[in-house]
Protein backbone atom coordinates (compact mmCIF):
# COMPACT_ATOMS: atom_id res chain seq x y z
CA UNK A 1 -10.59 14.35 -22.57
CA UNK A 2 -7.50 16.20 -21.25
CA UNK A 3 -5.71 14.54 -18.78
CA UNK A 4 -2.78 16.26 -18.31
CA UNK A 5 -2.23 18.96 -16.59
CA UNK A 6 -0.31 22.67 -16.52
CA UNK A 7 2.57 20.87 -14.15
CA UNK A 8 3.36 18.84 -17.08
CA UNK A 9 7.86 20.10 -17.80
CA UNK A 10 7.53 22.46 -20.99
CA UNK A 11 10.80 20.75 -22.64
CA UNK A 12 10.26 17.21 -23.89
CA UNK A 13 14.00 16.81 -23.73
CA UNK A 14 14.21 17.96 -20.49
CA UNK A 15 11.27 15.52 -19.64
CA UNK A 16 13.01 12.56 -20.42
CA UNK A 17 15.87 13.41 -18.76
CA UNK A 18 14.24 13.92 -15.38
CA UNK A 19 11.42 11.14 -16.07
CA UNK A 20 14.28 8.71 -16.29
CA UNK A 21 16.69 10.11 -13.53
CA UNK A 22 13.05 10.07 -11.55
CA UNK A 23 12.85 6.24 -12.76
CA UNK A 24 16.77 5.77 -11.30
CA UNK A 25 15.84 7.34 -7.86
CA UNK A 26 12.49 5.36 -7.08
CA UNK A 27 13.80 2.30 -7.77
CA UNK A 28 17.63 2.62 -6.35
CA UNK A 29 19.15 2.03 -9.79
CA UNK A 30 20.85 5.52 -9.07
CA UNK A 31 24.14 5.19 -6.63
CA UNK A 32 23.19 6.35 -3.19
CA UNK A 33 26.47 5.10 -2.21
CA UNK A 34 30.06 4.94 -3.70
CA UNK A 35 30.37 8.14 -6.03
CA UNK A 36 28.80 11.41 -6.00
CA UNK A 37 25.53 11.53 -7.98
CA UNK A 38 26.72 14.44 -10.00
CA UNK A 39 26.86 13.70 -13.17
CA UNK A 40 29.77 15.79 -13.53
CA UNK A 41 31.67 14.48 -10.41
CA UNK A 42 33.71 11.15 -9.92
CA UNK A 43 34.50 11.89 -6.42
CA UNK A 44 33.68 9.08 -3.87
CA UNK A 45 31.57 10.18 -0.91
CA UNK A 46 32.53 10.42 2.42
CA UNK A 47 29.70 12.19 3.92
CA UNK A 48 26.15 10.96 3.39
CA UNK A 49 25.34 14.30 2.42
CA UNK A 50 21.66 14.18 1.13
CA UNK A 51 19.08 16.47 -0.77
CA UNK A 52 16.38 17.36 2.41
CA UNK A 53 13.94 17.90 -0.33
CA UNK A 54 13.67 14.67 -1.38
CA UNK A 55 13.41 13.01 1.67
CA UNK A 56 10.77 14.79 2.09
CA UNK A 57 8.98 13.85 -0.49
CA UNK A 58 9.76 9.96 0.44
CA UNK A 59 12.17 9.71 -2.55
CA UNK A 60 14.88 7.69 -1.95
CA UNK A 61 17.94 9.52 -1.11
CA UNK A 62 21.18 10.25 -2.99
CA UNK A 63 24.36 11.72 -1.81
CA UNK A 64 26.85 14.39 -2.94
CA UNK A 65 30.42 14.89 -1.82
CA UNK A 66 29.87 18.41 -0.36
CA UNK A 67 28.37 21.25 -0.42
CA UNK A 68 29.62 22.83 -3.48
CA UNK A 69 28.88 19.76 -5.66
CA UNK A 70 24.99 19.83 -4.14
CA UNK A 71 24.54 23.40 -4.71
CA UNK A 72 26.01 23.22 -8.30
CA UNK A 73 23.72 20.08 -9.80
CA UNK A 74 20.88 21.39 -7.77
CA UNK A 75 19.50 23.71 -10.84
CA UNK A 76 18.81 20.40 -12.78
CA UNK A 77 18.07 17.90 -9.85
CA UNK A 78 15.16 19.97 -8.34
CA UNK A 79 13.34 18.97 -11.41
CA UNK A 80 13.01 15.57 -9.88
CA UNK A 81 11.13 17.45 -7.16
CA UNK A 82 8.54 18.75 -10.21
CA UNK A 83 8.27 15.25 -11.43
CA UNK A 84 7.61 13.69 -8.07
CA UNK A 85 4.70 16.25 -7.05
CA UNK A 86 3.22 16.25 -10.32
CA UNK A 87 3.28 12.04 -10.11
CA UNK A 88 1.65 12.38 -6.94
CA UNK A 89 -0.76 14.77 -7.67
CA UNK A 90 -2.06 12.25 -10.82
CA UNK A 91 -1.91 9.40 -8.95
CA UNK A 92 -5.62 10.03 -7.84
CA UNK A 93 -6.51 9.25 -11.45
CA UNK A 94 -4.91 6.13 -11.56
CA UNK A 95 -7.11 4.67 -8.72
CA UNK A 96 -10.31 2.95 -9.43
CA UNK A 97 -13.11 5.50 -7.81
CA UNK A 98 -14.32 5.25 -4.72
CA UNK A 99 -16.36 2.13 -3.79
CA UNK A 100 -20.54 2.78 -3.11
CA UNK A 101 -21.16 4.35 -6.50
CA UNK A 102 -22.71 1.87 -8.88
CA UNK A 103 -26.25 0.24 -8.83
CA UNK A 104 -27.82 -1.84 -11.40
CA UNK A 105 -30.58 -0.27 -13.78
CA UNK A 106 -33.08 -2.00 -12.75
CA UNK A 107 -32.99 -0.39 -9.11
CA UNK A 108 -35.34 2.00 -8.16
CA UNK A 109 -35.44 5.57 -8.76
CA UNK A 110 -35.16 6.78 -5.22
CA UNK A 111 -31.57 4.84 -5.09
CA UNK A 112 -30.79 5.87 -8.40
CA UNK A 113 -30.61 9.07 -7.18
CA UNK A 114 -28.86 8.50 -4.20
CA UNK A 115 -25.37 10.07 -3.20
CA UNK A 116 -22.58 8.17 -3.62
CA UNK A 117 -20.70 7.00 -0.56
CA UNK A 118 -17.96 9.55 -1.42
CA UNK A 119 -20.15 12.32 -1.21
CA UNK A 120 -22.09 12.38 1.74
CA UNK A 121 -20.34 14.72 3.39
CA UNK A 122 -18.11 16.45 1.03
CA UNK A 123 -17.94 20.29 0.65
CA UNK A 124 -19.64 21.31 -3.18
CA UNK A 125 -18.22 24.32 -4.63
CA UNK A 126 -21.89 24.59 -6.75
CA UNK A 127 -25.39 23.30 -6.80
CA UNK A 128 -24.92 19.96 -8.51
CA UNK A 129 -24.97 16.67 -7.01
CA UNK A 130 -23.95 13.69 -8.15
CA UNK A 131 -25.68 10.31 -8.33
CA UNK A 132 -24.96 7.08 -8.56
CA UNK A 133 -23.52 5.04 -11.61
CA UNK A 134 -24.84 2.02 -14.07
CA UNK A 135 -22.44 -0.56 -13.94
CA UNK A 136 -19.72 -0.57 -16.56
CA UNK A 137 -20.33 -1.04 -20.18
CA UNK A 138 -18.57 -3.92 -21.58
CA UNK A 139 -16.96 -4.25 -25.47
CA UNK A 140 -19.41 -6.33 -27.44
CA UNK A 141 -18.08 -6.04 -30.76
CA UNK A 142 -15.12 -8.65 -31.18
CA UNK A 143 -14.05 -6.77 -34.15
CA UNK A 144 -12.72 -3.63 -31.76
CA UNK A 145 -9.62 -3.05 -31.06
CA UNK A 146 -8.66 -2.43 -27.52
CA UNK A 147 -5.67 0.19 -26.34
CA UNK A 148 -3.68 -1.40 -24.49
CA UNK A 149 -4.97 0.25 -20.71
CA UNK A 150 -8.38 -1.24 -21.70
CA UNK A 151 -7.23 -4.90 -19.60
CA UNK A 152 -4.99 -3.00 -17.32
CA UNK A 153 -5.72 -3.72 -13.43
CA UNK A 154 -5.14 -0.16 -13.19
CA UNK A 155 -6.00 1.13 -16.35
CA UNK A 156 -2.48 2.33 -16.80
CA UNK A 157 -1.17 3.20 -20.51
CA UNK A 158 2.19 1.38 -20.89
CA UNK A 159 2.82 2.73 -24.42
CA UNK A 160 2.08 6.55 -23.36
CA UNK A 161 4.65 5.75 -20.23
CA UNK A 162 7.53 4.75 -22.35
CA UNK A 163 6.82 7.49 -24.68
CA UNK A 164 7.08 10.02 -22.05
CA UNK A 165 10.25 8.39 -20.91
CA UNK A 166 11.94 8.20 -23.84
CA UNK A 167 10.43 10.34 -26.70
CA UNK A 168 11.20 14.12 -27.02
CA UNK A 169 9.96 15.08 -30.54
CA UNK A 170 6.57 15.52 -31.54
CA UNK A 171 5.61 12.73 -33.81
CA UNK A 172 4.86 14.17 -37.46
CA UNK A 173 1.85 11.89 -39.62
CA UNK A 174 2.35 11.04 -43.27
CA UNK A 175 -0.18 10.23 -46.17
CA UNK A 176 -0.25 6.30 -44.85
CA UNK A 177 -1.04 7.30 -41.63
CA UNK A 178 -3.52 9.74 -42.00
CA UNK A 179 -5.63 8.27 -45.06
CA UNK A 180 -7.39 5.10 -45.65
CA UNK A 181 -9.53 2.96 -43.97
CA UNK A 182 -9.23 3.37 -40.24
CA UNK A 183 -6.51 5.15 -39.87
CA UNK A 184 -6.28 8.57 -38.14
CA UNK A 185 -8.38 10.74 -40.31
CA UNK A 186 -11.38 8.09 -40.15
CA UNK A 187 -10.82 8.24 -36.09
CA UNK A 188 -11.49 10.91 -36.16
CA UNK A 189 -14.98 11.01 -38.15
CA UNK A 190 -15.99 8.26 -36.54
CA UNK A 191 -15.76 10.56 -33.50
CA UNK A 192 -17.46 13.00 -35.21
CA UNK A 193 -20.46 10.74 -35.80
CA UNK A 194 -20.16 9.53 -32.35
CA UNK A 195 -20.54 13.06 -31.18
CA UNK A 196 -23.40 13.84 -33.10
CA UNK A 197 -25.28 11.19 -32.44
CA UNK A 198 -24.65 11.84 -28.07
CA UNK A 199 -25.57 15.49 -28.88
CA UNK A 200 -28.92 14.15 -30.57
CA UNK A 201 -29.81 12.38 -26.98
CA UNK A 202 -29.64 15.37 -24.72
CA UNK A 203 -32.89 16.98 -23.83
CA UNK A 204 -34.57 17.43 -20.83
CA UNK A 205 -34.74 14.28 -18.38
CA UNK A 206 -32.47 12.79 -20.16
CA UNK A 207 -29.69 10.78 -17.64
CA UNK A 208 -26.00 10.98 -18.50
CA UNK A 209 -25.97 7.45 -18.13
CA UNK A 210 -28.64 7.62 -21.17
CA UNK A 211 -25.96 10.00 -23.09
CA UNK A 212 -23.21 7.44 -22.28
CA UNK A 213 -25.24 4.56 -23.33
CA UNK A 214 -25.91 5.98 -27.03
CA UNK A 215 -21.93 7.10 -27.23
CA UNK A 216 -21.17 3.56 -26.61
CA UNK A 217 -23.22 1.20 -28.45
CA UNK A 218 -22.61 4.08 -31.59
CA UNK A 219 -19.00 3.19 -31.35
CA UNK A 220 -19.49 -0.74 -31.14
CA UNK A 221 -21.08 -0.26 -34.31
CA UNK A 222 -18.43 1.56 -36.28
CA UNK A 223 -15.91 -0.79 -34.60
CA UNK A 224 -14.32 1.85 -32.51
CA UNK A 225 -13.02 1.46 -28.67
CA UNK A 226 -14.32 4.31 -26.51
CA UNK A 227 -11.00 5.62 -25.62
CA UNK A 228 -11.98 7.16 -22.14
CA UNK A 229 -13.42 3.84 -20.78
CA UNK A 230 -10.98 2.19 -18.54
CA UNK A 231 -8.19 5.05 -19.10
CA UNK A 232 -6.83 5.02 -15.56
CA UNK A 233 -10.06 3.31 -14.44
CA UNK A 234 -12.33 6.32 -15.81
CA UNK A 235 -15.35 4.00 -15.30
CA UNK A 236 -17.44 4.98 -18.58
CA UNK A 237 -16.90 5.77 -22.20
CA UNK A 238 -17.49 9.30 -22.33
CA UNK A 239 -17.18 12.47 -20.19
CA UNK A 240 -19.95 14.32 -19.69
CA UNK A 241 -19.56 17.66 -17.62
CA UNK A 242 -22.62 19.74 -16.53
CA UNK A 243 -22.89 23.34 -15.48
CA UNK A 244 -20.05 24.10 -13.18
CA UNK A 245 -18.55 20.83 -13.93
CA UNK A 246 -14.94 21.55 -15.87
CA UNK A 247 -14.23 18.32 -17.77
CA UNK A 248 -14.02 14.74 -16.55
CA UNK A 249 -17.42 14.64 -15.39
CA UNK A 250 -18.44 10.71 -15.41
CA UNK A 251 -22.06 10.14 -16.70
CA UNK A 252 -24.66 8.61 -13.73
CA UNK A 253 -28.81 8.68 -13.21
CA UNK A 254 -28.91 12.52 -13.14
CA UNK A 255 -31.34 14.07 -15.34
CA UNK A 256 -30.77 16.81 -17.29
CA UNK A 257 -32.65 19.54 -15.94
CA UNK A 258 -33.96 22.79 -18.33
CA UNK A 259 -31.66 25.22 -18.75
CA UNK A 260 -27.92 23.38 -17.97
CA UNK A 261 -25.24 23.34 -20.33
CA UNK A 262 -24.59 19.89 -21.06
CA UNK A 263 -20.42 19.26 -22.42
CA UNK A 264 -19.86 15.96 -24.07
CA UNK A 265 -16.33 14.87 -24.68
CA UNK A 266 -15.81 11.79 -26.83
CA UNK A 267 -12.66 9.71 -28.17
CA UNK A 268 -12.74 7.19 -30.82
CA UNK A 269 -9.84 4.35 -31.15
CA UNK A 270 -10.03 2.89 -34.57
CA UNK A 271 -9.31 -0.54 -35.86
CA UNK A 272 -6.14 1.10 -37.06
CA UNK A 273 -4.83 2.11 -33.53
CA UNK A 274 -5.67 6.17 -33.69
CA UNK A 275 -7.63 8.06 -31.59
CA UNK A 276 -9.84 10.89 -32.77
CA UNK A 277 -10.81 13.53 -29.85
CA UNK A 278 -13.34 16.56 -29.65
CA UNK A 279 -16.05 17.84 -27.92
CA UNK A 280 -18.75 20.17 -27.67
CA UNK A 281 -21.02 22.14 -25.28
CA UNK A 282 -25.36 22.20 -25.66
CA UNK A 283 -27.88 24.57 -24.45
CA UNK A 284 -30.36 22.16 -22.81
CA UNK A 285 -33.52 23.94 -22.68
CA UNK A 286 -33.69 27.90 -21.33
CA UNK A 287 -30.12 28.83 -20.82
CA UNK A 288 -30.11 32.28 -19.36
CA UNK A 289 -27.90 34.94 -21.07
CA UNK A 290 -24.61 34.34 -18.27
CA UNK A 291 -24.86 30.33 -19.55
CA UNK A 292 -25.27 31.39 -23.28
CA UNK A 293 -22.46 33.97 -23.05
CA UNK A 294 -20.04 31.22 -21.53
CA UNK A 295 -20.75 28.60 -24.26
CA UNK A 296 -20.51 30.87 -26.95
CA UNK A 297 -17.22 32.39 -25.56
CA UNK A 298 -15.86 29.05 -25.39
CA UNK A 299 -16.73 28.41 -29.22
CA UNK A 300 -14.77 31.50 -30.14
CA UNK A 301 -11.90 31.14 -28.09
CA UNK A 302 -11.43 27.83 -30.06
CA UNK A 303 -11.95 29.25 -33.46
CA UNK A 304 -9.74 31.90 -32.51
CA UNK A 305 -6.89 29.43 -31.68
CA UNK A 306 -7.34 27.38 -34.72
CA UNK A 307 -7.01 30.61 -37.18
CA UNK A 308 -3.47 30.56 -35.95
CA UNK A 309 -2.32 26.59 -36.46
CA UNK A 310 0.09 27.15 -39.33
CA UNK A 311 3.66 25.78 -39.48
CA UNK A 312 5.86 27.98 -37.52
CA UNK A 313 3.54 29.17 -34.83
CA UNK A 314 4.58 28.55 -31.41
CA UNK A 315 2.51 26.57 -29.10
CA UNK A 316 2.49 28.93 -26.72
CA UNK A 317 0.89 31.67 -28.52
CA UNK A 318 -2.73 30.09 -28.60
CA UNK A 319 -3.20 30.52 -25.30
CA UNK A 320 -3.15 34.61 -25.84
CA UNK A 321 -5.33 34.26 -28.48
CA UNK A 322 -7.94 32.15 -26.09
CA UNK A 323 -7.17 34.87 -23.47
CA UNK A 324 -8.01 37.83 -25.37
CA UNK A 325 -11.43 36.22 -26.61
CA UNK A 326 -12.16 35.21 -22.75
CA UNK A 327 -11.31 38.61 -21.12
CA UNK A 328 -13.86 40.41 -23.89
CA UNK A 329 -16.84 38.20 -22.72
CA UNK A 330 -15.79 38.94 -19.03
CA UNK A 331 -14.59 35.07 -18.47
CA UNK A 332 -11.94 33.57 -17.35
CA UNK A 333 -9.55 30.62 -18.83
CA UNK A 334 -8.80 27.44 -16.91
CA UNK A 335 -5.30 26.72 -16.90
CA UNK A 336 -4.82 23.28 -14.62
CA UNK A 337 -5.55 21.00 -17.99
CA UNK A 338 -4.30 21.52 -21.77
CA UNK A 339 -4.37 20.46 -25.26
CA UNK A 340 -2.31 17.26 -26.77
CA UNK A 341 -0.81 15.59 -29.01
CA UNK A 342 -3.00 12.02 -30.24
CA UNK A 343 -2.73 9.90 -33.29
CA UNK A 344 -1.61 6.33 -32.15
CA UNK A 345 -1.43 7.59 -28.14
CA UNK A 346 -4.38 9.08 -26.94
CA UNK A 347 -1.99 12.01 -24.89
CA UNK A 348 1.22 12.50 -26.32
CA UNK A 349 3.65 16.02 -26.81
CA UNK A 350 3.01 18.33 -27.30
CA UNK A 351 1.65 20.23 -24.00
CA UNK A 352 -1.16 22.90 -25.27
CA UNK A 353 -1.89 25.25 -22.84
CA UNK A 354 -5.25 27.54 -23.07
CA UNK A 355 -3.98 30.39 -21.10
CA UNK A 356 -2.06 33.76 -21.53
CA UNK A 357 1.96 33.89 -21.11
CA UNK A 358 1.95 30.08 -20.95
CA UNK A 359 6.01 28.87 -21.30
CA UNK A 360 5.24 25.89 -23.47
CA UNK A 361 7.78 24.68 -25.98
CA UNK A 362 7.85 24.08 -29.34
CA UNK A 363 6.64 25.26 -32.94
CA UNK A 364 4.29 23.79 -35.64
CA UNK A 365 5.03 21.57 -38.53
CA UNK A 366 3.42 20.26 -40.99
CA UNK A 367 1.75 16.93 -39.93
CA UNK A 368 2.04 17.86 -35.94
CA UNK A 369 -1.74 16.24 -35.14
CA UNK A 370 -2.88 17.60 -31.53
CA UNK A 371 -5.94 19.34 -29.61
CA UNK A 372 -7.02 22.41 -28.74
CA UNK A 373 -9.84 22.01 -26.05
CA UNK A 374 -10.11 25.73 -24.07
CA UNK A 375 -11.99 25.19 -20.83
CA UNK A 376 -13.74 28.58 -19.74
CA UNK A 377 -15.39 29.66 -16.67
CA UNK A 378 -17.96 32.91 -15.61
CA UNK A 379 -15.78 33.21 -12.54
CA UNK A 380 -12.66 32.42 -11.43
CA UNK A 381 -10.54 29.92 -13.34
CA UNK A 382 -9.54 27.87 -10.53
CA UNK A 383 -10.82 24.21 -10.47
CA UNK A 384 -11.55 21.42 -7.64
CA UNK A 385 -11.55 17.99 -8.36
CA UNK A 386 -14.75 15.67 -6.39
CA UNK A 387 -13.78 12.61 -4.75
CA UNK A 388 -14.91 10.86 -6.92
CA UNK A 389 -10.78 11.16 -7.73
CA UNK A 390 -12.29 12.71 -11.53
CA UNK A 391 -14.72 15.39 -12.09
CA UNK A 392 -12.91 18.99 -12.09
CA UNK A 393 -15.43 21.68 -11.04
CA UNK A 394 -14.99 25.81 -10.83
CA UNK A 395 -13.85 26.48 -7.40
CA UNK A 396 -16.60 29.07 -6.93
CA UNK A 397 -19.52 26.66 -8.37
CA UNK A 398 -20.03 29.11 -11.17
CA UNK A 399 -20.25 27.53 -14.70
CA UNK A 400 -17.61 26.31 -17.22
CA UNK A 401 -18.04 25.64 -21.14
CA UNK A 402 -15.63 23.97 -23.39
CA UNK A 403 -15.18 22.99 -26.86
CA UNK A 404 -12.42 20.41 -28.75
CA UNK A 405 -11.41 19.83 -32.08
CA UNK A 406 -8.08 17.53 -33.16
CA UNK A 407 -6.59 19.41 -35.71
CA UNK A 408 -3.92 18.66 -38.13
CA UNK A 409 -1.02 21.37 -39.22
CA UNK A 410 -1.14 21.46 -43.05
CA UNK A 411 1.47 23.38 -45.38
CA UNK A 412 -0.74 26.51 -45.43
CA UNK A 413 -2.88 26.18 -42.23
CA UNK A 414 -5.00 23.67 -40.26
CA UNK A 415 -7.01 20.73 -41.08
CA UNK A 416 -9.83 20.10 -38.72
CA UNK A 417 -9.96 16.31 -38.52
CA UNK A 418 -13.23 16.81 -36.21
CA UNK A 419 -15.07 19.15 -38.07
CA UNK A 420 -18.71 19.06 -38.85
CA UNK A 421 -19.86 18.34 -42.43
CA UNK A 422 -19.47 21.08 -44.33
CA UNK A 423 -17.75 23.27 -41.97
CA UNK A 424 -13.58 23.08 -42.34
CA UNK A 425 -13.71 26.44 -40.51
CA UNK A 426 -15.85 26.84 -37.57
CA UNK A 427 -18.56 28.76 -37.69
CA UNK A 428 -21.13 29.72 -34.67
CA UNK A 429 -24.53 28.77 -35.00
CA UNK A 430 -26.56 28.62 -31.62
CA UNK A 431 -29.17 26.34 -33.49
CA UNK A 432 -26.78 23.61 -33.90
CA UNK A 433 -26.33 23.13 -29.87
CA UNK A 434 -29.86 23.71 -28.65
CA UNK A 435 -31.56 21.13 -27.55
């Protein structure tokens, strides 16, 4: 999955600074009294001068000693402004979805396929409905390891917080952490499998839920944790997004019908603390040509991208590789969630953005492990998200296709740590996602 989003501060230096000034002002640590909070100013205040903007946004305030002091820190400060909306905005995700939504499987089919609470009267941007959800899937395998959001309340990722707070390189993996048993490379083949094996399930009248059962019990058996489950309460272990659905969708009673495309987005957590990521998009059935061209688009926009992870290339140039692909098939290139950084965090730096005259930062080195996961749409690029507080949908209800690989930056090129057996470059065959 790719939980972060565009609003995400291109510098990683810059992050940390305003992450931990943003830290200061919620809770009061930073002087609101006494001297002027310009870091460059030891005058004492006089005047309870304070930014409007933040009171606004219900930050705390802190005062300046005039004018000319505000106006001259404001170029940095405002970025406390970014951080504060974009915290706000993700705060939805860090709330256990909505109650009414979950019924056991041995209910009948007419509930089953019931609207959630959420939904009854919510505006859909397209023609699918959701339905309700199996209860959660629990960890069964003792030997798992669990990250540690798996027990959180609120399915919050401590480690990923302090990173973002205090990190502000992009972590390079050695030999030892990429090789051997469990470690990053066999994350990600386990995810691989995992993926394979969910792709094998999807047909016609096949739930989600069914998908999300075989992704589950396939990693209790290679002693993986399904990294999405519990990840700021997602409330299954895999994301499965149909049709017009973006990414994020959660997996319910809903039967595949003939002709959806079917996207299934899986994360492995070893016994070694990695995370392997990728996904792919299937032809359920008879996809007409507009669904074929999208899925296929998306497949080449990613291959495109990865011909270009060498050292030295600059993050930001993938997305105008993924942008030129897009335009030629007529499609369009979401640009509200990115690519990542994962090895030991499932989202870590760097930022990868999908579209065109993106202003990410940074440039490739060897052992810089990250995705690349373009998101493309028939229509517009824009995206809602469903009450459910998860699944991102086209704004116009048209369709969306997406495939993800973790890839690793090699002296001479790219590794694909998620590739398929014999395929280290990717190739499109339309026979390997029909079902």
């Amino acid at each position: 999955p790719s939980f972060t989003t565009q609003n995400n501060l291109d510098s990683n230096h810059r992050k940390t600074l305003v992450t931990t000034n943003y830290h200061n002002y919620t809770t009061g640590t930073m002087s609101t009294s006494g001297a002027c909070a310009s870091p460059n100013c030891s005058n004492t205040v006089s005047k309870r001068l304070a930014c409007p903007k933040c009171l606004q946004l219900g930050l705390p305030p802190v005062y300046y000693c005039g004018q000319e002091c505000f106006k001259a820190n404001y170029a940095q400060h405002k970025s406390i402004h970014a951080l504060a909306q974009q915290m706000g905005s993700a705060a939805k995700h860090r709330k256990t979805p909505p109650d009414g939504i979950t019924c056991p499987l041995d209910s009948d089919p007419q509930t089953k396929l019931s609207l959630p609470a959420w939904a009854h009267n919510y505006t859909f941007t397209g023609p699918l409905r959701p339905t309700l959800l199996s209860p959660p899937r629990t960890i069964t395998n003792p030997k798992v390891r669990k990250p540690d959001y798996a027990t959180h309340f609120s399915g919050i990722s401590e480690s990923e917080q302090r990173d973002r707070a205090s990190n502000s390189n992009i972590r390079v993996y050695g030999p030892d952490e990429l090789d051997g048993e469990c470690n990053l490379r066999y994350a990600c083949q386990m995810g691989r499998e995992v993926l394979d094996l969910g792709g094998k399930a999807a047909r016609v009248g096949v739930t989600t839920d069914e998908i999300d059962r075989v992704i589950h019990e396939a990693c209790m058996e290679r002693d993986c944790y399904p990294s999405p489950l519990n990840y700021y309460n997602f409330p299954k272990s895999v994301c499965t997004s149909v049709n017009e659905v973006i990414c994020h969708g959660i997996p319910d009673y809903r039967e595949i019908q003939d002709g959806d495309i079917v996207n299934i987005d899986v994360t492995t957590y070893s016994r070694g603390g990695y995370h392997g990521d990728l996904n792919e998009t299937f032809c359920v059935g008879n996809v007409d040509a507009d669904g074929r061209r999208v899925v296929e688009t998306a497949f080449r926009c990613l291959a495109a991208a990865l011909e270009m992870v060498k050292p030295g290339t600059l993050y930001r140039d993938l997305g105008t590789a993924i942008h030129r692909v897009a335009a030629e098939n007529k499609c369009s290139v979401v640009r509200t969630y990115c690519g990542h950084g994962i090895g030991s965090l499932f989202h870590t730096a760097p930022n990868v953005p999908h579209y065109h005259k993106n202003k990410a930062k940074g440039v490739m080195k060897e052992g810089h492990v990250f995705t690349v996961e373009p998101m493309i749409n028939l229509g517009t690029y824009n995206d809602v998200t469903w009450d459910d507080n998860w699944t991102a949908v086209t704004a116009d209800g048209k369709r969306s296709a997406q495939f993800e690989h973790t890839v690793l930056v090699t002296k001479s090129g790219c590794e694909i740590l998620t590739a398929r057996d014999n395929e280290p470059v990717m190739k499109w065959n339309p026979d390997l996602i029909q079902r």
